[in-house]
PDB file of N, CA and C in Angstrom:
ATOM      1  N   UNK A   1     -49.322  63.999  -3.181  1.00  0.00           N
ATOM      2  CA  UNK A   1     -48.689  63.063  -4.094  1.00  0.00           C
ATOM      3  C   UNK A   1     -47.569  62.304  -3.395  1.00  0.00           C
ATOM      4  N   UNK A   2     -46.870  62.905  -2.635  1.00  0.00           N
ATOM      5  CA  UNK A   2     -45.795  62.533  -1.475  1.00  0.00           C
ATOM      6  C   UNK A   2     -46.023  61.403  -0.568  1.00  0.00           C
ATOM      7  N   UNK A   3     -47.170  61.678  -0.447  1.00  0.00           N
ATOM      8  CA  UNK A   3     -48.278  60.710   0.501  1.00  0.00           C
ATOM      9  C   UNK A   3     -48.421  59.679  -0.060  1.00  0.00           C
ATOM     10  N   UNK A   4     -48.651  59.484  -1.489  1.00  0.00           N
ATOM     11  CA  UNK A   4     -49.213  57.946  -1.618  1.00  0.00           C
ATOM     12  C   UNK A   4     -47.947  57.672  -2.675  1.00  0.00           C
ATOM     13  N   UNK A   5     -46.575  58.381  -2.947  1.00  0.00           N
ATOM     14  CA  UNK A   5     -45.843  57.046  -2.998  1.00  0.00           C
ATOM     15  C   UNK A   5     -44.821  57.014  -2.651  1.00  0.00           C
ATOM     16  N   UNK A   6     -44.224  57.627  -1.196  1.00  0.00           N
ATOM     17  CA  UNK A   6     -43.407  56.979  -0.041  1.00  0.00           C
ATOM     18  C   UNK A   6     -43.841  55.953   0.302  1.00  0.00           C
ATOM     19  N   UNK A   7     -45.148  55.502   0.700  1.00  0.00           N
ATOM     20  CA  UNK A   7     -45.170  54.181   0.825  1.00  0.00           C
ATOM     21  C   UNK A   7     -45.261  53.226   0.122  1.00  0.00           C
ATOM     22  N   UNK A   8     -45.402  53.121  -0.580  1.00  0.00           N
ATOM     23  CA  UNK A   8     -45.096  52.133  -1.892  1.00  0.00           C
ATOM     24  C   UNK A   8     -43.430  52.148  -2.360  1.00  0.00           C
ATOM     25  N   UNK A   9     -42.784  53.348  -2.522  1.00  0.00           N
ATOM     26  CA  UNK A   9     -41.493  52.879  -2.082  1.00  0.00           C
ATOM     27  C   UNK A   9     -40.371  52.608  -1.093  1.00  0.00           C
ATOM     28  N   UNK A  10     -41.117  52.919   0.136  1.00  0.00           N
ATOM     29  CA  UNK A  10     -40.937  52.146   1.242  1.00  0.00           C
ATOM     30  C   UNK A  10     -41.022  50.290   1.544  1.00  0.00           C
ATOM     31  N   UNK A  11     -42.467  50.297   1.215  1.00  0.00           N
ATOM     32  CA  UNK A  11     -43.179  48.828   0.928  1.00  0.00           C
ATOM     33  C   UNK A  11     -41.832  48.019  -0.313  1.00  0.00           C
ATOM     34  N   UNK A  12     -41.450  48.863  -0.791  1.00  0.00           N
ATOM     35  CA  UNK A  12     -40.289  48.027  -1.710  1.00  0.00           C
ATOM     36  C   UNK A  12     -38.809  47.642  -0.748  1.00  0.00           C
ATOM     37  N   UNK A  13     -38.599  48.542  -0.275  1.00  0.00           N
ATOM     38  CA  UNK A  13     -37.349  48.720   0.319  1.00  0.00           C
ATOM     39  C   UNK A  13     -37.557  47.327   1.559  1.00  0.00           C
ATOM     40  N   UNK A  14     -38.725  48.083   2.539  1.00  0.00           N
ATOM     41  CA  UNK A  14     -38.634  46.880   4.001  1.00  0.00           C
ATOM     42  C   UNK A  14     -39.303  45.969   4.339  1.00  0.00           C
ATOM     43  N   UNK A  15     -40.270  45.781   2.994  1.00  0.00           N
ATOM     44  CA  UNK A  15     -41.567  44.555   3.079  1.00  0.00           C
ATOM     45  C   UNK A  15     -42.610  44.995   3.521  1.00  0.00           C
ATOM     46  N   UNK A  16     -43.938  44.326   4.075  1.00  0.00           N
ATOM     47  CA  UNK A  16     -45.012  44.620   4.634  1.00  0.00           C
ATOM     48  C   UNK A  16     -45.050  44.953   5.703  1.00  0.00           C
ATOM     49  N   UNK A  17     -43.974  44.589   7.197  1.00  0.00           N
ATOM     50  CA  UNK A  17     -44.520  45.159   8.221  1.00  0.00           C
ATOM     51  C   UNK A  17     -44.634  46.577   8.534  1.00  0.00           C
ATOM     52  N   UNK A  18     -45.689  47.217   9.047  1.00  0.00           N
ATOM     53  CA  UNK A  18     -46.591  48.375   9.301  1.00  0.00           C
ATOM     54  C   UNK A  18     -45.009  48.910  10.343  1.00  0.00           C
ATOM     55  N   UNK A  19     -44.456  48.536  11.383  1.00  0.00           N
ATOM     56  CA  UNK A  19     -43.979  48.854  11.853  1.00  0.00           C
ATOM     57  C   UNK A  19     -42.484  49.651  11.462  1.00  0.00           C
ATOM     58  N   UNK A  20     -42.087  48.965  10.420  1.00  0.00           N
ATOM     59  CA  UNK A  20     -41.174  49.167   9.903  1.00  0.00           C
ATOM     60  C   UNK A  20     -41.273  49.895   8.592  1.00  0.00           C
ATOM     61  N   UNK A  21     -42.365  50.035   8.386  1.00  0.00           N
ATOM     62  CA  UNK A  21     -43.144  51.034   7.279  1.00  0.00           C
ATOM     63  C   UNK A  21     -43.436  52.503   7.523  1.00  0.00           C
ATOM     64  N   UNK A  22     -44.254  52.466   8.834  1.00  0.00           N
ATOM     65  CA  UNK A  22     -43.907  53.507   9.276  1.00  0.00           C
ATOM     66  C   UNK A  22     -42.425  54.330   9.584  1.00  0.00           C
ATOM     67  N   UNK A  23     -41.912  54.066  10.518  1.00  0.00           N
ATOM     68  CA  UNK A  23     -40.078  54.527  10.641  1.00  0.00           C
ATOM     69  C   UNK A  23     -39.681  54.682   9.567  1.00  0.00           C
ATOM     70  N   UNK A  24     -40.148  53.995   8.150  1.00  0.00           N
ATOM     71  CA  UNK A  24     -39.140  54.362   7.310  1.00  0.00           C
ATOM     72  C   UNK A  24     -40.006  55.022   6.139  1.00  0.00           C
ATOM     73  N   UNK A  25     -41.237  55.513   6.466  1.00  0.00           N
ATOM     74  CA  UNK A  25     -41.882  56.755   5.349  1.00  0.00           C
ATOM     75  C   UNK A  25     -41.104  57.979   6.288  1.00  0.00           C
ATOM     76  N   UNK A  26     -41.086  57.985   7.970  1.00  0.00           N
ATOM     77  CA  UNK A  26     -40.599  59.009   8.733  1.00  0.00           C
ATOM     78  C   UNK A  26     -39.346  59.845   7.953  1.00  0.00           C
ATOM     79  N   UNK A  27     -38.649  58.675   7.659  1.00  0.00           N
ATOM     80  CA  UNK A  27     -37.071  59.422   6.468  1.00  0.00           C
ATOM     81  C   UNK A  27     -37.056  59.031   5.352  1.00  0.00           C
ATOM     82  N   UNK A  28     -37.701  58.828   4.526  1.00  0.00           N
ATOM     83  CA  UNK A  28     -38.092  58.676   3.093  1.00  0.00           C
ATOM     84  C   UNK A  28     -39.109  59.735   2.563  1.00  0.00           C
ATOM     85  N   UNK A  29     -39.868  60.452   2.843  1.00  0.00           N
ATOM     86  CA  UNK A  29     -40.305  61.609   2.750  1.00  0.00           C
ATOM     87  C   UNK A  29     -40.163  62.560   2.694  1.00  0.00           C
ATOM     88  N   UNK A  30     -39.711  63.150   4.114  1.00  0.00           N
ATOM     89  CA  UNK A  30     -38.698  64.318   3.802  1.00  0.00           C
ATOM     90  C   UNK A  30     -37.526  64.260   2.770  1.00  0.00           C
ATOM     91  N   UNK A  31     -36.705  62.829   3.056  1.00  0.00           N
ATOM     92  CA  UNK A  31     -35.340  62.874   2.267  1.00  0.00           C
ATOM     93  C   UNK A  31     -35.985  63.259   0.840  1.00  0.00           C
ATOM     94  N   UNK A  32     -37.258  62.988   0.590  1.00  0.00           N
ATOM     95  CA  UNK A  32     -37.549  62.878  -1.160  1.00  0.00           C
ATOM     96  C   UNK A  32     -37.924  64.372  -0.825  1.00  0.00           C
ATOM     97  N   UNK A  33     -38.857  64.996   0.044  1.00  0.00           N
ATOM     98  CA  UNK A  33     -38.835  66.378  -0.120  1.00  0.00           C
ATOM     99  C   UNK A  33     -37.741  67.118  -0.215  1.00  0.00           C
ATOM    100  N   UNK A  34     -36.840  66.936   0.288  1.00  0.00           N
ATOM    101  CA  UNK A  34     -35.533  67.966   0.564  1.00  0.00           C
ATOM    102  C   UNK A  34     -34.744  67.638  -0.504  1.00  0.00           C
ATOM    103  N   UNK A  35     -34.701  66.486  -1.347  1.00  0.00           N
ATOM    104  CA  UNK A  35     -34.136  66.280  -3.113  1.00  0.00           C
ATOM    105  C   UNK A  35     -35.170  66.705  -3.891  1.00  0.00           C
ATOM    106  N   UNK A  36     -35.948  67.122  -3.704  1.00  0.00           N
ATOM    107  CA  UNK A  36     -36.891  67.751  -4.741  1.00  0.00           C
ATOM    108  C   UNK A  36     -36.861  69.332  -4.512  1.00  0.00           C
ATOM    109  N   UNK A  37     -36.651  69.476  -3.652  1.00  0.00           N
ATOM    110  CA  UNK A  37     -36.705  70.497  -3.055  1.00  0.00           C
ATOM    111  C   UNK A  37     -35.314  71.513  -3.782  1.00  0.00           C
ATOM    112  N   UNK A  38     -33.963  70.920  -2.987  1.00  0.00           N
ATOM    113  CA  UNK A  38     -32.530  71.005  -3.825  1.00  0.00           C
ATOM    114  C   UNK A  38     -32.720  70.539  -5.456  1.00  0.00           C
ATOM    115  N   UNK A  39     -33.658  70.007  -6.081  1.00  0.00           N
ATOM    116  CA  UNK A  39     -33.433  69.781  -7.389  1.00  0.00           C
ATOM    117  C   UNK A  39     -34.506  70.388  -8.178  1.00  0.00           C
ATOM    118  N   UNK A  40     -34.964  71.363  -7.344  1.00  0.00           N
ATOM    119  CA  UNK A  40     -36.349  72.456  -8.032  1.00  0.00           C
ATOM    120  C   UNK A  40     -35.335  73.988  -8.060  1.00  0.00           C
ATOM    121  N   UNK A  41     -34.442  74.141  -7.010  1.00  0.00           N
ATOM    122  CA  UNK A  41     -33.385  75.115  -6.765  1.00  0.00           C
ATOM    123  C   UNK A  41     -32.761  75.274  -7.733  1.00  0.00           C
ATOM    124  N   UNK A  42     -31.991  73.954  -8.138  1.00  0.00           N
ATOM    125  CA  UNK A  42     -30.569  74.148  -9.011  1.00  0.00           C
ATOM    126  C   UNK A  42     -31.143  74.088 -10.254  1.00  0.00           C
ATOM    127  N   UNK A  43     -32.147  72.949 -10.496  1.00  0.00           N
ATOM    128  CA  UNK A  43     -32.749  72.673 -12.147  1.00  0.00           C
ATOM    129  C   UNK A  43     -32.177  73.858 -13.039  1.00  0.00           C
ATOM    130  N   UNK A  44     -33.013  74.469 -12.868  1.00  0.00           N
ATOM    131  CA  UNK A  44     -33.117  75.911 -14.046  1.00  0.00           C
ATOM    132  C   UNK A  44     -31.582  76.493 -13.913  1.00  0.00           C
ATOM    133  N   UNK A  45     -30.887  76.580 -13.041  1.00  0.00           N
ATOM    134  CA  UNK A  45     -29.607  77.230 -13.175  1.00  0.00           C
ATOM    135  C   UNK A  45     -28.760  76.557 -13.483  1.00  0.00           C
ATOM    136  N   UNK A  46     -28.590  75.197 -13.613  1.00  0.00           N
ATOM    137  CA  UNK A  46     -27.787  74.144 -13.671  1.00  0.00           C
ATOM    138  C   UNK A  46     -28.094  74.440 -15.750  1.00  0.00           C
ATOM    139  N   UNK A  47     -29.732  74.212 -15.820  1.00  0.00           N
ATOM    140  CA  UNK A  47     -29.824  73.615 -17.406  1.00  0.00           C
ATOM    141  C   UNK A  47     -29.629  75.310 -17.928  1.00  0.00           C
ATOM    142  N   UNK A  48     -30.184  75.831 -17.437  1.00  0.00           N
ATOM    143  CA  UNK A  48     -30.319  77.450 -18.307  1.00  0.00           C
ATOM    144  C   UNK A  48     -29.334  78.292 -18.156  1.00  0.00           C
ATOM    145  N   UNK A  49     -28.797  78.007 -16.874  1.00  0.00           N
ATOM    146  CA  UNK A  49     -27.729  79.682 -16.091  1.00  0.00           C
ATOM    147  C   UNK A  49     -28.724  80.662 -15.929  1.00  0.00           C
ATOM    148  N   UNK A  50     -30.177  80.866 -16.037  1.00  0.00           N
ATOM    149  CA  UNK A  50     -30.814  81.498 -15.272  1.00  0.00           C
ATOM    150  C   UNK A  50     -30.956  81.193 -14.002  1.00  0.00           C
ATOM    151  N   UNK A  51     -31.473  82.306 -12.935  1.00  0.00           N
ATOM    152  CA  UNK A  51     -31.490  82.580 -11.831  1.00  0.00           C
ATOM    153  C   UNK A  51     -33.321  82.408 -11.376  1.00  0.00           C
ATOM    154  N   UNK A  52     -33.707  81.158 -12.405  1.00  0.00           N
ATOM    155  CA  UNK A  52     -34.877  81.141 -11.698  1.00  0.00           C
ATOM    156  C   UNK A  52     -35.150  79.389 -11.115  1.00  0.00           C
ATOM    157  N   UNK A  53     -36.434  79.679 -10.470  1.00  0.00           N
ATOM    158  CA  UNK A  53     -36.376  77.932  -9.773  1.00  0.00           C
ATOM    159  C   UNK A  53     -37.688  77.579 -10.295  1.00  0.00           C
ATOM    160  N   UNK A  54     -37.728  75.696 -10.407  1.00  0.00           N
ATOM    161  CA  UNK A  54     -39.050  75.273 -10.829  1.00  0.00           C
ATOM    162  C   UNK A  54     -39.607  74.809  -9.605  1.00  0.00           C
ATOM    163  N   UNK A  55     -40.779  74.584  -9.502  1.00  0.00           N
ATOM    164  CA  UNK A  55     -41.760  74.309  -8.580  1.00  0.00           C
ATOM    165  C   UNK A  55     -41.724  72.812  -7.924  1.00  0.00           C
ATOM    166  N   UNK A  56     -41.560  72.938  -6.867  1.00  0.00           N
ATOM    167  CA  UNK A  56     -41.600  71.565  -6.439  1.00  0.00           C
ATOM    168  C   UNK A  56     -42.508  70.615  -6.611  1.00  0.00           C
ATOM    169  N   UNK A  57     -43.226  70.895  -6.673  1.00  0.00           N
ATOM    170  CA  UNK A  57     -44.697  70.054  -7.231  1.00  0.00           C
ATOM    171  C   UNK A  57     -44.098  69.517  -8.506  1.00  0.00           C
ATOM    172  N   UNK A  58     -43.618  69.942  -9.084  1.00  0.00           N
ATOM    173  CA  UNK A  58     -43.292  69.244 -10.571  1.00  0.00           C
ATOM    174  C   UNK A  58     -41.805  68.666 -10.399  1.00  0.00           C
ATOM    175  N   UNK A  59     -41.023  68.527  -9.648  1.00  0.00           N
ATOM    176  CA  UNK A  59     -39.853  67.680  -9.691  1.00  0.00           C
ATOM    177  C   UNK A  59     -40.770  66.549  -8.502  1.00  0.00           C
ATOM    178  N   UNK A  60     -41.520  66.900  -8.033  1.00  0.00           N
ATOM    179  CA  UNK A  60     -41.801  65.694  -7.383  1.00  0.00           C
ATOM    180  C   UNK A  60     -42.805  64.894  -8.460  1.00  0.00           C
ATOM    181  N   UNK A  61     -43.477  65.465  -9.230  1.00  0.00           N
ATOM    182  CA  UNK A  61     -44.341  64.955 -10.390  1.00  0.00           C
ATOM    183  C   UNK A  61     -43.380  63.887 -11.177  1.00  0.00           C
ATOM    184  N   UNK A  62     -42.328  64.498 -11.108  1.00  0.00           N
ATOM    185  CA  UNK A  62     -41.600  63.859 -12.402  1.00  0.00           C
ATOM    186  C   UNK A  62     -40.680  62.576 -11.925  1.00  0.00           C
ATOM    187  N   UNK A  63     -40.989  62.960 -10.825  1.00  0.00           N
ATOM    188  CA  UNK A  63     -40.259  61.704  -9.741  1.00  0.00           C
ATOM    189  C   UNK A  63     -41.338  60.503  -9.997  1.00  0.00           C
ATOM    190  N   UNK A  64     -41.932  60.794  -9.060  1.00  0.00           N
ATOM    191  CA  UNK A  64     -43.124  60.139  -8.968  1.00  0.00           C
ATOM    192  C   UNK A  64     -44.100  59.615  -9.402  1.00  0.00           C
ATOM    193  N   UNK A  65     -44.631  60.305 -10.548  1.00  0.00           N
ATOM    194  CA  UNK A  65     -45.593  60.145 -11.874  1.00  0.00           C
ATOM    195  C   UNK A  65     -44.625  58.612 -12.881  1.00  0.00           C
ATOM    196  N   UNK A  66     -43.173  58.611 -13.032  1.00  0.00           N
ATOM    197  CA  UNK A  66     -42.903  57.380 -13.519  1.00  0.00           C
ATOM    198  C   UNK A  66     -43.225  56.077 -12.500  1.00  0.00           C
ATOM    199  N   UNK A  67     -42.683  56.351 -11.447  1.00  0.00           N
ATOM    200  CA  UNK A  67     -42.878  55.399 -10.180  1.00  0.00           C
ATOM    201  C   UNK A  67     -44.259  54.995  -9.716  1.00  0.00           C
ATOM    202  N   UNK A  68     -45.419  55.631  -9.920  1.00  0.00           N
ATOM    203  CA  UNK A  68     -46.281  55.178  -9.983  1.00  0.00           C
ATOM    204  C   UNK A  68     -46.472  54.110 -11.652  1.00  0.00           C
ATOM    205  N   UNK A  69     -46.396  55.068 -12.248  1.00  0.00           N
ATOM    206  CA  UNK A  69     -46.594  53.870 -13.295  1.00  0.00           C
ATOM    207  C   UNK A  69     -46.074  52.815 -13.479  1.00  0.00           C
ATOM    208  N   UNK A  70     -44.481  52.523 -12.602  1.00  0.00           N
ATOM    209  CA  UNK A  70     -44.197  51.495 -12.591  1.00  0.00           C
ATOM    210  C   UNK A  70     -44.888  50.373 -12.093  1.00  0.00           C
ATOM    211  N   UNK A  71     -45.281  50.740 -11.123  1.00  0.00           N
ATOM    212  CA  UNK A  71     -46.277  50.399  -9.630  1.00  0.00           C
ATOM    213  C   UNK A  71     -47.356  49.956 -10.733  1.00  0.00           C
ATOM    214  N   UNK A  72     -48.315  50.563 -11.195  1.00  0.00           N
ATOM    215  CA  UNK A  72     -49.217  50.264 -12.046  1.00  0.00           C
ATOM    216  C   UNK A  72     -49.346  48.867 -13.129  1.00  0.00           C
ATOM    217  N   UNK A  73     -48.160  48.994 -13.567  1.00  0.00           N
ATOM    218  CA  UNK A  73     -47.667  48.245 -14.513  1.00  0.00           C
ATOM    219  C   UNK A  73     -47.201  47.067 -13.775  1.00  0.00           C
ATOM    220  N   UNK A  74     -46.311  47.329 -13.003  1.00  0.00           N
ATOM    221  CA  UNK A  74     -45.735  45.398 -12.754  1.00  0.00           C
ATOM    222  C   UNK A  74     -47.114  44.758 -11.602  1.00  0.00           C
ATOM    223  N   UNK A  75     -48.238  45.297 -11.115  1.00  0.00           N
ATOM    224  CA  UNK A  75     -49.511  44.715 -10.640  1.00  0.00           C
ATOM    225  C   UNK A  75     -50.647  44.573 -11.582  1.00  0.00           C
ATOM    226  N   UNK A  76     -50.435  45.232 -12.566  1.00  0.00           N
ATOM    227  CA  UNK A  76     -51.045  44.602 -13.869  1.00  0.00           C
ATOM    228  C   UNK A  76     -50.698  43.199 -14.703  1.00  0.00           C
ATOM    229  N   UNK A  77     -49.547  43.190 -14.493  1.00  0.00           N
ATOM    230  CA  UNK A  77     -48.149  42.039 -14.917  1.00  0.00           C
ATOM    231  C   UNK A  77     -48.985  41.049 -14.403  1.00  0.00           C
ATOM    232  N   UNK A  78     -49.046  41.404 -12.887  1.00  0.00           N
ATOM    233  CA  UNK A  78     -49.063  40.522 -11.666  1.00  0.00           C
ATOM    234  C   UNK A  78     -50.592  39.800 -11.963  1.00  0.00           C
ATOM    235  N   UNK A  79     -51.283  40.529 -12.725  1.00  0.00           N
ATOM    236  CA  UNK A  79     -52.565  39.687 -12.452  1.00  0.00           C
ATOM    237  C   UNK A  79     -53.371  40.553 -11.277  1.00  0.00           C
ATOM    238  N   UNK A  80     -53.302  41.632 -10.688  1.00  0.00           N
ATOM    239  CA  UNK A  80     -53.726  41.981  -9.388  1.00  0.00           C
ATOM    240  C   UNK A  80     -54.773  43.172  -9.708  1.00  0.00           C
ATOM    241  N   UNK A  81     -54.183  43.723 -10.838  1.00  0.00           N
ATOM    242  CA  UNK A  81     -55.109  45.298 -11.135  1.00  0.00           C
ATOM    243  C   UNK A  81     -56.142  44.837 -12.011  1.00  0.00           C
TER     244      UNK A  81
END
């Protein structure tokens, strides 16, 4: 899931060139793993004061799953989908 939308929010950030797309999924990926990561940790202890953690798969879902639909939606807008 990580995979297909770092680049698309990459592609927002530095435009189309491949070159500069690449270098910058390189630290946009991890950085989104390692905040999903820290925000699968704290979630549950932050909202509950339990001592348990949620799954990264689902803070990245919840990331991501809107951001795609954004994606979805303004190329629908666009006339493109």
């Amino acid at each position: 899931f990580v995979g297909l939308i770092v680049p698309h929010m990459v592609r927002n950030l530095v435009g189309s060139d491949y070159k500069r797309l690449i270098v910058g999924c390189l630290f946009v990926g991890p950085a989104l793993m390692v905040a999903a990561d820290v925000g699968a940790r704290l979630g549950m202890s932050v909202l509950t004061g339990a001592d348990a953690q949620i799954p990264v798969g689902i803070v990245t879902g919840l990331v991501g799953g809107p951001y795609f639909l954004y994606l979805m939606r303004r190329r629908q807008n666009m006339g493109e989908l």
